[in-house]
PDB file of N, CA and C in Angstrom:
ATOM      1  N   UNK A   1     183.327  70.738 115.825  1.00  0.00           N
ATOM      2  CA  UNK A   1     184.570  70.234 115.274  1.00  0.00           C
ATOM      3  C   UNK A   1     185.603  71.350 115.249  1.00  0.00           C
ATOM      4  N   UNK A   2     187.124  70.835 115.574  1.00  0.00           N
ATOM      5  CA  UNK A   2     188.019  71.988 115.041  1.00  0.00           C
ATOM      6  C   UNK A   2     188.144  72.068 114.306  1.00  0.00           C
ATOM      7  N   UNK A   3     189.122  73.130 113.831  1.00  0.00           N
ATOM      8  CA  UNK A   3     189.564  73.872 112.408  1.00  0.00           C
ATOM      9  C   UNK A   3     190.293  72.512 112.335  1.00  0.00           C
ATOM     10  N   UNK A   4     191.211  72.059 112.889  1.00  0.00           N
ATOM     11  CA  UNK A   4     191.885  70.850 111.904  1.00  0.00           C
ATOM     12  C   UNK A   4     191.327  70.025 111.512  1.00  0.00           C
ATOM     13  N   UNK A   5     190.369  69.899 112.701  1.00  0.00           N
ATOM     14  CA  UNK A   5     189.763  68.171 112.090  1.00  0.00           C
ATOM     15  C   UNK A   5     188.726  68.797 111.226  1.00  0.00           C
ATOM     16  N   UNK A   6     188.027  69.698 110.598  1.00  0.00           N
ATOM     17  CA  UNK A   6     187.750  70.007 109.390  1.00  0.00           C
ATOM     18  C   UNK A   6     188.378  70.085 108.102  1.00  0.00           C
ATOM     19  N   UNK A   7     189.797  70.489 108.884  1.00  0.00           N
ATOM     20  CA  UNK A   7     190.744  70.387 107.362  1.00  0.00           C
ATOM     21  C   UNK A   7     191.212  69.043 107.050  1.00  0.00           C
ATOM     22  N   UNK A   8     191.002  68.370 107.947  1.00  0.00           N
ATOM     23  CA  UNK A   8     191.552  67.046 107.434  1.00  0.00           C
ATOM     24  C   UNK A   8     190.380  65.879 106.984  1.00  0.00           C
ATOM     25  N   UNK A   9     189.044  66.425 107.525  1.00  0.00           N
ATOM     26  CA  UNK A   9     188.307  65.736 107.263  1.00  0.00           C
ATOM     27  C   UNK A   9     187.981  66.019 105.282  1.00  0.00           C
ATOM     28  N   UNK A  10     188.115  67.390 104.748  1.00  0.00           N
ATOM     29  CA  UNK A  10     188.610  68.198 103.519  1.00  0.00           C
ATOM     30  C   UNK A  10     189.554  67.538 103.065  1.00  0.00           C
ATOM     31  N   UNK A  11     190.633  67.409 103.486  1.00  0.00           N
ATOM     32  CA  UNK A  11     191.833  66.308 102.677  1.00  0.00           C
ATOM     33  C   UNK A  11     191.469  64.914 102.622  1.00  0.00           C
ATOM     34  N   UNK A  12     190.741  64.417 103.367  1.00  0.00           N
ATOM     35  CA  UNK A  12     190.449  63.021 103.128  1.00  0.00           C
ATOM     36  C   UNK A  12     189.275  62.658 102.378  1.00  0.00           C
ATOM     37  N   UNK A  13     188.380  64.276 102.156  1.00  0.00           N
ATOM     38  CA  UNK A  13     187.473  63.587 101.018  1.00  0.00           C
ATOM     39  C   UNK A  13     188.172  63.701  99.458  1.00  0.00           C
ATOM     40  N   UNK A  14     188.902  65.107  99.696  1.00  0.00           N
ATOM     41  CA  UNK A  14     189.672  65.531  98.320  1.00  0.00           C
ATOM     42  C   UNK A  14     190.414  64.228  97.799  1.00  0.00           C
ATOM     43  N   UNK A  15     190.888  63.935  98.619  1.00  0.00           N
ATOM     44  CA  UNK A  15     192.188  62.464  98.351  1.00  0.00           C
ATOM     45  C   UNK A  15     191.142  61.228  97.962  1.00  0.00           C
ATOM     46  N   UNK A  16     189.877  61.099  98.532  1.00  0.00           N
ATOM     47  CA  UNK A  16     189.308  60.125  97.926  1.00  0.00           C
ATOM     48  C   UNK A  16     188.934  60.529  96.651  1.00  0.00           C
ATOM     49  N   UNK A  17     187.975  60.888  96.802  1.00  0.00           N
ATOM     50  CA  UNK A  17     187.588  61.507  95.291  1.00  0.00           C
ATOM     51  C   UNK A  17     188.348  61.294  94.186  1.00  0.00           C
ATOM     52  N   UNK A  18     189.789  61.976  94.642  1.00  0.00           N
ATOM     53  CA  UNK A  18     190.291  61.745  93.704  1.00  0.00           C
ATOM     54  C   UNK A  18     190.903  60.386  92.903  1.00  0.00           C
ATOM     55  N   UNK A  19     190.916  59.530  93.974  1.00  0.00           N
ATOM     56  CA  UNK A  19     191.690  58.169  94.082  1.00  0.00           C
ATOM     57  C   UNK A  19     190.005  57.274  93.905  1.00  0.00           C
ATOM     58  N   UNK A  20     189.092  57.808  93.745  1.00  0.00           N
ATOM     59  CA  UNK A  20     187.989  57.120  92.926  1.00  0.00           C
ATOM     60  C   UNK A  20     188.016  57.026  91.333  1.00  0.00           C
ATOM     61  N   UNK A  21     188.181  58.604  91.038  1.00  0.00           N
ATOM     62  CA  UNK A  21     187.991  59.111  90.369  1.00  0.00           C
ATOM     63  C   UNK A  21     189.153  58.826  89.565  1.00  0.00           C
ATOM     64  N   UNK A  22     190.026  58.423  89.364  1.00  0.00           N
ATOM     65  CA  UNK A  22     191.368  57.676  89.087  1.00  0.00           C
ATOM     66  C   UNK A  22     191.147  56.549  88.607  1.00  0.00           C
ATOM     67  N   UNK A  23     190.801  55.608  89.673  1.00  0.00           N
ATOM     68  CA  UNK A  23     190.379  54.316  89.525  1.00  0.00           C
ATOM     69  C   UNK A  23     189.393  53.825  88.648  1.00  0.00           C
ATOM     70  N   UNK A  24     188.208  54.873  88.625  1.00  0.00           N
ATOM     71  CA  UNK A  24     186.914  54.563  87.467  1.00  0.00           C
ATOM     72  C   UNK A  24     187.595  55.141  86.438  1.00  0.00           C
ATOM     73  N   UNK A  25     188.315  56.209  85.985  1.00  0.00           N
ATOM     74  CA  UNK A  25     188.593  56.403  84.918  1.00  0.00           C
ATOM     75  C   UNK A  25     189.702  55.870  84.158  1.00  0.00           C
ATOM     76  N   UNK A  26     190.796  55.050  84.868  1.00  0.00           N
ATOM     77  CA  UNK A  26     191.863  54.642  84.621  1.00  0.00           C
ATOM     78  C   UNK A  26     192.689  55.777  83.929  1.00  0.00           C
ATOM     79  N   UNK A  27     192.620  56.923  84.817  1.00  0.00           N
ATOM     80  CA  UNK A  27     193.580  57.613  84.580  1.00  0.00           C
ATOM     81  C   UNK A  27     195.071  58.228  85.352  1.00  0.00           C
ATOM     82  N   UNK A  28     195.774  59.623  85.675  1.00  0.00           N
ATOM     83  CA  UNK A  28     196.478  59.679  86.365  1.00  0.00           C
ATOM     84  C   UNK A  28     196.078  59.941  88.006  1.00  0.00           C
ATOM     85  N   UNK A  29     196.572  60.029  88.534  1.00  0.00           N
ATOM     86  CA  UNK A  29     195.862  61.087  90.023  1.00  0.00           C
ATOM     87  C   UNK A  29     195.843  62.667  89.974  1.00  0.00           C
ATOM     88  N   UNK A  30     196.656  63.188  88.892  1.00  0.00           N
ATOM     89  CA  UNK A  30     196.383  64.236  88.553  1.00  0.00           C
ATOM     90  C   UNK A  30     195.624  65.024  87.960  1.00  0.00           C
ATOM     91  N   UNK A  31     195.334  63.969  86.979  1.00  0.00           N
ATOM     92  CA  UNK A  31     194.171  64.024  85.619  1.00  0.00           C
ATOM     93  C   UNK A  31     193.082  64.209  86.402  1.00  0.00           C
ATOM     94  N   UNK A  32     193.117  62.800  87.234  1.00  0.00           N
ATOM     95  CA  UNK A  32     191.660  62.815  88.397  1.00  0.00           C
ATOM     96  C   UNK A  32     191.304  64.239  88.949  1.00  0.00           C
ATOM     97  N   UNK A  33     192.249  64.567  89.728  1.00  0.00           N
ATOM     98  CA  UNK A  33     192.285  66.143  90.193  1.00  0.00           C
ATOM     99  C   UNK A  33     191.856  67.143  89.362  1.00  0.00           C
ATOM    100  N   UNK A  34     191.897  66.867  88.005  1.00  0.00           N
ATOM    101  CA  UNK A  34     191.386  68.233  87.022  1.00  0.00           C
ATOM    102  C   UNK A  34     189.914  67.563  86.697  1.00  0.00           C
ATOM    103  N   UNK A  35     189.554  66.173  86.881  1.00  0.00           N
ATOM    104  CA  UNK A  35     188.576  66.379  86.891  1.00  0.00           C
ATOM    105  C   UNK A  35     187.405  66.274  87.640  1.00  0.00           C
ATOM    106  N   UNK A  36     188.004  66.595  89.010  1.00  0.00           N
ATOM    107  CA  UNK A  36     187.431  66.280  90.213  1.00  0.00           C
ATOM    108  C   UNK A  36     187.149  67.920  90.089  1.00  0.00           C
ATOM    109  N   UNK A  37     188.188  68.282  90.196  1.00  0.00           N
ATOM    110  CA  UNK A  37     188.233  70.314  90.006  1.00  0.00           C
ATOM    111  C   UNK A  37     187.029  70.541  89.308  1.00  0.00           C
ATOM    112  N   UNK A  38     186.942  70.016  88.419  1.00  0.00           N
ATOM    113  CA  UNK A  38     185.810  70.592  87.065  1.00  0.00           C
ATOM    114  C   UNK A  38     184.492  70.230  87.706  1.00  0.00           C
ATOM    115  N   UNK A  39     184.491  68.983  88.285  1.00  0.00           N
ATOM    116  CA  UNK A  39     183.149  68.601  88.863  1.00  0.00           C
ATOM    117  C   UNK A  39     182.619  69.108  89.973  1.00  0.00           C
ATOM    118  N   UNK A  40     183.511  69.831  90.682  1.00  0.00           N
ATOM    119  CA  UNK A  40     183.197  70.326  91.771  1.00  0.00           C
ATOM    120  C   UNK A  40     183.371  71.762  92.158  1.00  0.00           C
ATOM    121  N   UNK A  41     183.835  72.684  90.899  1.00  0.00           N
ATOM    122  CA  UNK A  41     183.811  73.831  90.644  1.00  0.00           C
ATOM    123  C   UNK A  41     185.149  74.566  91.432  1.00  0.00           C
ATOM    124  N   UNK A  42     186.080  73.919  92.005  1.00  0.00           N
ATOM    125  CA  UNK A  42     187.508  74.213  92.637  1.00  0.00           C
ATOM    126  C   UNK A  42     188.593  74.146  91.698  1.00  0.00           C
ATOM    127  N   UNK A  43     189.382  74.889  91.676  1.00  0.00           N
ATOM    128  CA  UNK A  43     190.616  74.955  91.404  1.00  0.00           C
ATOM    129  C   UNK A  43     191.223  73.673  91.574  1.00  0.00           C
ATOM    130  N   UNK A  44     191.911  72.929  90.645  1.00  0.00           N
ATOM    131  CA  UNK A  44     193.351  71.904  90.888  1.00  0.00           C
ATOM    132  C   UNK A  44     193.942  72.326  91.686  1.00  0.00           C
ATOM    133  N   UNK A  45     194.309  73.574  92.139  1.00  0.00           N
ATOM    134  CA  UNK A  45     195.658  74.063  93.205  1.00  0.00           C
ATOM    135  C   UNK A  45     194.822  73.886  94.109  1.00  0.00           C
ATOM    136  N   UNK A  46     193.738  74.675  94.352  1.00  0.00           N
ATOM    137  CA  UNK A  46     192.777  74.500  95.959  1.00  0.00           C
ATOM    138  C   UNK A  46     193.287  72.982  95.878  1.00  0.00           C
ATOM    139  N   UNK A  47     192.573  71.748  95.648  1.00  0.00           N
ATOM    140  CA  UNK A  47     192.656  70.792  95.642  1.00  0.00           C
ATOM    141  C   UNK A  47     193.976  70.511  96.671  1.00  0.00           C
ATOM    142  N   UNK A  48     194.958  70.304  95.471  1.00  0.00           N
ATOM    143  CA  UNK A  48     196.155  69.948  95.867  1.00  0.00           C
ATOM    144  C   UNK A  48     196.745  70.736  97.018  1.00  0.00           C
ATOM    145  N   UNK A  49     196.359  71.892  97.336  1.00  0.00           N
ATOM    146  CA  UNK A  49     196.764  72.516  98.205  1.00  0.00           C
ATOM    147  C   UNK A  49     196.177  72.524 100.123  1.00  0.00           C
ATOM    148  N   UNK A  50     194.484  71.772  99.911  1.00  0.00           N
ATOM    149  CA  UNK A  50     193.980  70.920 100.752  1.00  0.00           C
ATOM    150  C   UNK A  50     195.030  69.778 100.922  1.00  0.00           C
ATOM    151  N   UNK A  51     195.348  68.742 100.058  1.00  0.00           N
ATOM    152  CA  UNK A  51     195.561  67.249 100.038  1.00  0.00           C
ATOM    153  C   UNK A  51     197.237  67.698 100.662  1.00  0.00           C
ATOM    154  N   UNK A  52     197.705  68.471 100.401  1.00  0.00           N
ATOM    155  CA  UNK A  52     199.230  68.850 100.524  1.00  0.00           C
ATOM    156  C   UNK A  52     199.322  69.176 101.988  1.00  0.00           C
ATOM    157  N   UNK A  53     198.003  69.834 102.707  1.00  0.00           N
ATOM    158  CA  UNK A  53     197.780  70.256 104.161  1.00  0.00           C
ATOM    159  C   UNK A  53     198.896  71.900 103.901  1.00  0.00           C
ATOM    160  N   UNK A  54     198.941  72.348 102.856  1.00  0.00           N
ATOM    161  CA  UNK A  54     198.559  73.872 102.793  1.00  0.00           C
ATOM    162  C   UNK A  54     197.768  75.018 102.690  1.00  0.00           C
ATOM    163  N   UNK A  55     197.095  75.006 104.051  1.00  0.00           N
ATOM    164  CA  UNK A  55     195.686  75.526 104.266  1.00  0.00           C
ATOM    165  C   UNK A  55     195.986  76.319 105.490  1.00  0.00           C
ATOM    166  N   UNK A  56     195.737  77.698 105.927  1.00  0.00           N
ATOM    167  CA  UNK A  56     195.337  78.047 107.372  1.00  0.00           C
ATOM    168  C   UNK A  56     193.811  77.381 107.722  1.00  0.00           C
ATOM    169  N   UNK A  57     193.296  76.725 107.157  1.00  0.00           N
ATOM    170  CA  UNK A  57     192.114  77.023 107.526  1.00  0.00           C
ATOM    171  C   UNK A  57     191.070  76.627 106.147  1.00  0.00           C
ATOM    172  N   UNK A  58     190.513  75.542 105.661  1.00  0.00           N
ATOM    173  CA  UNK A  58     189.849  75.529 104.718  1.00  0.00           C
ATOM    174  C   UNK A  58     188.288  76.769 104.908  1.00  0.00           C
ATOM    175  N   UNK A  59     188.327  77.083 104.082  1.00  0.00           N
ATOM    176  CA  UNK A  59     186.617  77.954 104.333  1.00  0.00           C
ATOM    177  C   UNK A  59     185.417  76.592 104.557  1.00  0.00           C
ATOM    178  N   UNK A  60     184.419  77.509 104.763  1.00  0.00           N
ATOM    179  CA  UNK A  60     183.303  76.566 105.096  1.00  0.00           C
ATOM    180  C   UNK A  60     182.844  76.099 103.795  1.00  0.00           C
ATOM    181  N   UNK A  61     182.839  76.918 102.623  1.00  0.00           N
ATOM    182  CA  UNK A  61     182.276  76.871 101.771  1.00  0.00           C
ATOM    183  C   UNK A  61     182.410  75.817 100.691  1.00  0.00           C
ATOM    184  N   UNK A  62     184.011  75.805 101.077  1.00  0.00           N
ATOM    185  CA  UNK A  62     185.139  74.583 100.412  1.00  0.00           C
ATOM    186  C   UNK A  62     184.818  73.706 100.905  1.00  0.00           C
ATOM    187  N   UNK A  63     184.893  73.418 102.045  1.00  0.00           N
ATOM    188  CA  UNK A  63     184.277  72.033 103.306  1.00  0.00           C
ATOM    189  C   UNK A  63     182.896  71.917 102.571  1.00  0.00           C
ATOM    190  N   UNK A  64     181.896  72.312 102.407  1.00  0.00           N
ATOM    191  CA  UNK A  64     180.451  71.929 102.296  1.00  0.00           C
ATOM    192  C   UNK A  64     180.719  71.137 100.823  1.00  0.00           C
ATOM    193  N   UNK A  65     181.315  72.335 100.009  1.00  0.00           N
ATOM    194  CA  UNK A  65     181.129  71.468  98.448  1.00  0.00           C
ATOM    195  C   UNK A  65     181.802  70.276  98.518  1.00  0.00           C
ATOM    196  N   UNK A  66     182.922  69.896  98.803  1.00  0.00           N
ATOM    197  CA  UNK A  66     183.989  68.597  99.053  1.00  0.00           C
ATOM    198  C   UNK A  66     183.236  67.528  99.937  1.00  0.00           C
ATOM    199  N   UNK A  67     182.344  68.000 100.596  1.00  0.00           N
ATOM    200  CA  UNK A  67     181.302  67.052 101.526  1.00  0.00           C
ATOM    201  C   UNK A  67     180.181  66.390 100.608  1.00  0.00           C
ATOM    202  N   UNK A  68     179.472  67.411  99.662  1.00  0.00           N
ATOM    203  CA  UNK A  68     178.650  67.081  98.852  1.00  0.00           C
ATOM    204  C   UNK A  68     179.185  66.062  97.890  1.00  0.00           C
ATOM    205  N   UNK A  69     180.404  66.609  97.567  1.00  0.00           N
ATOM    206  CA  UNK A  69     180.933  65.591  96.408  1.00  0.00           C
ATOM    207  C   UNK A  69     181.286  64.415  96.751  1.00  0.00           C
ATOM    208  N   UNK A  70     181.804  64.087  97.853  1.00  0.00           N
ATOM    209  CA  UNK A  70     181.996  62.896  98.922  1.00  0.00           C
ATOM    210  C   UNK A  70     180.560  62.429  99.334  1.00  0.00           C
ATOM    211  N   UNK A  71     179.566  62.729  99.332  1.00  0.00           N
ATOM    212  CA  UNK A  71     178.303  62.030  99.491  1.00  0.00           C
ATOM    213  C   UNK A  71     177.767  61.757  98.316  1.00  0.00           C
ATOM    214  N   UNK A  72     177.791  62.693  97.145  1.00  0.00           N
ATOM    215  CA  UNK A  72     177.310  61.991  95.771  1.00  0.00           C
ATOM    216  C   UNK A  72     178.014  60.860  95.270  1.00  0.00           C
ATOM    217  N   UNK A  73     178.884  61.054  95.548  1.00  0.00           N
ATOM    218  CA  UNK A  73     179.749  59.743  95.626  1.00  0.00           C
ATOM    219  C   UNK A  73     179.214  58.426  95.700  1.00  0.00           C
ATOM    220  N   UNK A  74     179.424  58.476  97.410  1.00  0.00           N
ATOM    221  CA  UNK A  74     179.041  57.152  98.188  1.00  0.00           C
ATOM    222  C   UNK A  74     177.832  56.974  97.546  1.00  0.00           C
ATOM    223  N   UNK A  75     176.830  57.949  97.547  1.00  0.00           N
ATOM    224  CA  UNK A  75     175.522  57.288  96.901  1.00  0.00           C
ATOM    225  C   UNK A  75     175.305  57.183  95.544  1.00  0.00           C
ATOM    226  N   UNK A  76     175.727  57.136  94.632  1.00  0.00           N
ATOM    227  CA  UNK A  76     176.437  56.477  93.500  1.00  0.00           C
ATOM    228  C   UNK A  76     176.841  55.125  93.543  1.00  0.00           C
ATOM    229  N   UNK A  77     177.978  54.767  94.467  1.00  0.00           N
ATOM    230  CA  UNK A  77     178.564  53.522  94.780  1.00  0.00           C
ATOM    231  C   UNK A  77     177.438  52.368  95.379  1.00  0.00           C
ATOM    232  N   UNK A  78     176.764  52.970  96.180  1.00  0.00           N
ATOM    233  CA  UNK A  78     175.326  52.114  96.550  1.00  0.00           C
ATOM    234  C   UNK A  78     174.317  51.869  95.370  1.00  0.00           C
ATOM    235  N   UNK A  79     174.528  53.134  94.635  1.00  0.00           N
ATOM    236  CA  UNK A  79     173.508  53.142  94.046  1.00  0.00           C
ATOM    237  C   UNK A  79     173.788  52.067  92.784  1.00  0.00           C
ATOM    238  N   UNK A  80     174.953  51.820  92.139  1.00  0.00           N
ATOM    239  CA  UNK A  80     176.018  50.507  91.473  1.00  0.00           C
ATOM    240  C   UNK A  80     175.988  49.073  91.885  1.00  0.00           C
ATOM    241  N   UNK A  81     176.423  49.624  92.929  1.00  0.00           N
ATOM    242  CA  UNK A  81     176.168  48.376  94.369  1.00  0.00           C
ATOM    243  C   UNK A  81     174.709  47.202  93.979  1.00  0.00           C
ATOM    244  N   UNK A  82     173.663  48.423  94.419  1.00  0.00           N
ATOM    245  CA  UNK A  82     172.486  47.963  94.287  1.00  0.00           C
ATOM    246  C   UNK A  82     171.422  46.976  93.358  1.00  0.00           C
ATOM    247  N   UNK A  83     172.030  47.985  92.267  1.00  0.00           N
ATOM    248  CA  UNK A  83     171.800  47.589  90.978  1.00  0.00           C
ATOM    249  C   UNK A  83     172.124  46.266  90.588  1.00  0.00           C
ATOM    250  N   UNK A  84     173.682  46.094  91.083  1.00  0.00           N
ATOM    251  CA  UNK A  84     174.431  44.843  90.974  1.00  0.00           C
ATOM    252  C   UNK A  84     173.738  43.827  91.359  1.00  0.00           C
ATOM    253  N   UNK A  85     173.590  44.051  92.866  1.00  0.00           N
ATOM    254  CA  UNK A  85     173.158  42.973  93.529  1.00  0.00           C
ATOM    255  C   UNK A  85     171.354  42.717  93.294  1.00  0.00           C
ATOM    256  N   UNK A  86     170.822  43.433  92.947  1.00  0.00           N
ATOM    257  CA  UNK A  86     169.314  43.019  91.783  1.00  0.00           C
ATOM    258  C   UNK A  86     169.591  42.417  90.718  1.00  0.00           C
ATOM    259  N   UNK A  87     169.979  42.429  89.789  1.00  0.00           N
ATOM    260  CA  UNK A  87     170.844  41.948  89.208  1.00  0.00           C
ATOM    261  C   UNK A  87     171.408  40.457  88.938  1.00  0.00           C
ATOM    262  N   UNK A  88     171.975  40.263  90.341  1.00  0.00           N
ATOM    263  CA  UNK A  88     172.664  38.924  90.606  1.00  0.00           C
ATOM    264  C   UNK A  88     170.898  38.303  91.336  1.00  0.00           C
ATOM    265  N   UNK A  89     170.689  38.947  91.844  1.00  0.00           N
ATOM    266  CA  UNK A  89     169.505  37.887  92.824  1.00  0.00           C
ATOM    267  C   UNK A  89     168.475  37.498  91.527  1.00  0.00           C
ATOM    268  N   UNK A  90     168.395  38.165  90.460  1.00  0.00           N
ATOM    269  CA  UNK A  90     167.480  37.941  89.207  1.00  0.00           C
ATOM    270  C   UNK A  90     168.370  37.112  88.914  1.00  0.00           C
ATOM    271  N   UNK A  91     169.355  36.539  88.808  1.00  0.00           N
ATOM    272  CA  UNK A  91     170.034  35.554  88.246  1.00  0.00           C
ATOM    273  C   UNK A  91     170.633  35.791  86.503  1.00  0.00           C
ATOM    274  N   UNK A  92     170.617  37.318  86.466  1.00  0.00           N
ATOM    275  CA  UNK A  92     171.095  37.966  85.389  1.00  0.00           C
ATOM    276  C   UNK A  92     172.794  37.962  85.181  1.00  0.00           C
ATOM    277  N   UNK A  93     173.074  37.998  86.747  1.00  0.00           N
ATOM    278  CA  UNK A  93     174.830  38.060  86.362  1.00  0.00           C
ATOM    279  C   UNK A  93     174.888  36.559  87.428  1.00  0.00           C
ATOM    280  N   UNK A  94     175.906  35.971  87.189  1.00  0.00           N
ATOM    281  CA  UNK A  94     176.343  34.300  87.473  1.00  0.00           C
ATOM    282  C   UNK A  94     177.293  35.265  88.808  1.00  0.00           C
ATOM    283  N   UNK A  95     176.758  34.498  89.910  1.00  0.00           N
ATOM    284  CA  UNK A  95     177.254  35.106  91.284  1.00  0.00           C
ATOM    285  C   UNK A  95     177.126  33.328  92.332  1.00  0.00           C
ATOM    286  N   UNK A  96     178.104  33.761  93.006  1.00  0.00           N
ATOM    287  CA  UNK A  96     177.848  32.687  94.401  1.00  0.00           C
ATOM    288  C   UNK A  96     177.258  33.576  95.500  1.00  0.00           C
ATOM    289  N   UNK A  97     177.400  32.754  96.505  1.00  0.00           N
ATOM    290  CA  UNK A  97     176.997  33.583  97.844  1.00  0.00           C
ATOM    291  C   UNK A  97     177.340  33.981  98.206  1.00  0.00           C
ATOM    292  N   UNK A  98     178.607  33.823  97.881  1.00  0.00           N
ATOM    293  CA  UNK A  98     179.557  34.638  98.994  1.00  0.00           C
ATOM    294  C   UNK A  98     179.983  35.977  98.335  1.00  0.00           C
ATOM    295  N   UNK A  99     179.282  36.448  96.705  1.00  0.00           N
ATOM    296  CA  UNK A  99     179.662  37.583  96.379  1.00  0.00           C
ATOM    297  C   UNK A  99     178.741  38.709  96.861  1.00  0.00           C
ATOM    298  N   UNK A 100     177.041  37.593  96.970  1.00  0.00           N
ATOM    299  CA  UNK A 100     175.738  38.149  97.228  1.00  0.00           C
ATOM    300  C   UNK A 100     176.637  38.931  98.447  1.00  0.00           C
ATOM    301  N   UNK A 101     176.907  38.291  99.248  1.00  0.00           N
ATOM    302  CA  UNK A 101     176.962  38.714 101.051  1.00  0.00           C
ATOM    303  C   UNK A 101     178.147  39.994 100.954  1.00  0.00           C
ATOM    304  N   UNK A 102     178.768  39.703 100.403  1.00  0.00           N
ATOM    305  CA  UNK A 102     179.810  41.086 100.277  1.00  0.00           C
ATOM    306  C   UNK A 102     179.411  42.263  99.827  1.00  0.00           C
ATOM    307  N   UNK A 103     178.423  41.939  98.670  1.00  0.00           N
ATOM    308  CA  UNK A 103     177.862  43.225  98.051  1.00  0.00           C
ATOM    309  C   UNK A 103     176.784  43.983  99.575  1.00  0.00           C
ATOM    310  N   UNK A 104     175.968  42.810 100.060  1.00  0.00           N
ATOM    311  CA  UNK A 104     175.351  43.880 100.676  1.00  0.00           C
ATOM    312  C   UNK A 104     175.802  44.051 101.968  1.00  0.00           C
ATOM    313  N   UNK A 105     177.106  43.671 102.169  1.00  0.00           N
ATOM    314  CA  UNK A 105     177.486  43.696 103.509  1.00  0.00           C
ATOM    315  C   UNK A 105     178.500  45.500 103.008  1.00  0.00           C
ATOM    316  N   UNK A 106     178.881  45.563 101.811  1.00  0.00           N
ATOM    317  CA  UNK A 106     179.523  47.112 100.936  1.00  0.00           C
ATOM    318  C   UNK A 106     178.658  48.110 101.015  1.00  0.00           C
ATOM    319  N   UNK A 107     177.258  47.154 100.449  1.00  0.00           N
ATOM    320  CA  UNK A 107     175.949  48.658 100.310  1.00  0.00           C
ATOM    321  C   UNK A 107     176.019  49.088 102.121  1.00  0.00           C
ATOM    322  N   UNK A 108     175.618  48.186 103.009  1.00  0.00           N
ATOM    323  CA  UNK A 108     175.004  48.383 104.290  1.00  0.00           C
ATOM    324  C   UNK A 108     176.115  49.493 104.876  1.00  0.00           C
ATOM    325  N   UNK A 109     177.465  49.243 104.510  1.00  0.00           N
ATOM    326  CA  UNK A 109     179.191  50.160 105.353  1.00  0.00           C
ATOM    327  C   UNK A 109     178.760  51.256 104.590  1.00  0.00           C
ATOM    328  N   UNK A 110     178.485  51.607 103.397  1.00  0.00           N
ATOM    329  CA  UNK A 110     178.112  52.362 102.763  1.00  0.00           C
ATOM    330  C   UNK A 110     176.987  53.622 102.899  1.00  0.00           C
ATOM    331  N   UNK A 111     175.970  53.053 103.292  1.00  0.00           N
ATOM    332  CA  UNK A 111     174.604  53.790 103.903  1.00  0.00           C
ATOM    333  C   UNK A 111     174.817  54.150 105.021  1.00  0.00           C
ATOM    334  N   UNK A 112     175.886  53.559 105.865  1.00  0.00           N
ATOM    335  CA  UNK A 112     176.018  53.337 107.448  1.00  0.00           C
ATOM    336  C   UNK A 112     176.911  54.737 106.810  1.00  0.00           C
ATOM    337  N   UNK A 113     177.780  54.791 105.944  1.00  0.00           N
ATOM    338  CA  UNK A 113     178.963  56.394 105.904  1.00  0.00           C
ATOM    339  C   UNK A 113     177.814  57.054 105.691  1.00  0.00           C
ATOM    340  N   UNK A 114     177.216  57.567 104.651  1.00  0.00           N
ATOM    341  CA  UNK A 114     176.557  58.169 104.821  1.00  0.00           C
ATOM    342  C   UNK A 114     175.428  58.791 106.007  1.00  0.00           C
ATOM    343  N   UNK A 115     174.707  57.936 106.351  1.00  0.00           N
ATOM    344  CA  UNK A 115     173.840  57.997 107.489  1.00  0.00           C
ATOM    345  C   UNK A 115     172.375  58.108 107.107  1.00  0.00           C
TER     346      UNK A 115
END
């Protein structure tokens, strides 16, 4: 891979993360960022300064952790996912079919990002 498409592959996990991490917490996108920072042992500015595409060059080191955190992630979301949809097939949560099929058609795009 190049240096860019590493750095951008770095901005697009940073930007998710954070825009998860937003969304589950119902907080700001900034807030998210301090506590995406905290969870992942980076600076708010690193952060923002990835997502901003002010970087020569992310390090490797930055890339690996932002990768990890972008895979604990996804497998989290499966791992929710999953749960859910056990769940619904026990007939614990009131579901149609067509929610069954979405959930595991989410888990399957899901496992498929990951690999």
């Amino acid at each position: 891979m190049s240096v860019v498409a590493l750095d951008e592959a770095a901005r697009r996990w940073a930007g998710e993360l954070e825009e998860r991490e937003a969304r589950r917490s119902g907080v700001s996108r900034l807030q998210a960022r301090r506590i995406v920072a905290r969870r992942t042992g980076l600076a708010p500015g690193t952060l923002e300064n990835i997502k901003n595409r002010r970087t020569k060059g992310v390090r490797g080191w930055v890339l690996g952790v932002l990768q990890a955190a972008y895979v604990r992630e996804i497998e989290n979301e499966i791992a929710r996912l999953s749960h859910e949809l056990d769940m619904v097939r026990l007939g614990v949560l009131a579901s149609d079919g067509d929610e069954i099929l979405e959930m595991e058609a989410q888990r399957a795009a899901l496992r498929e990002l990951v690999g």
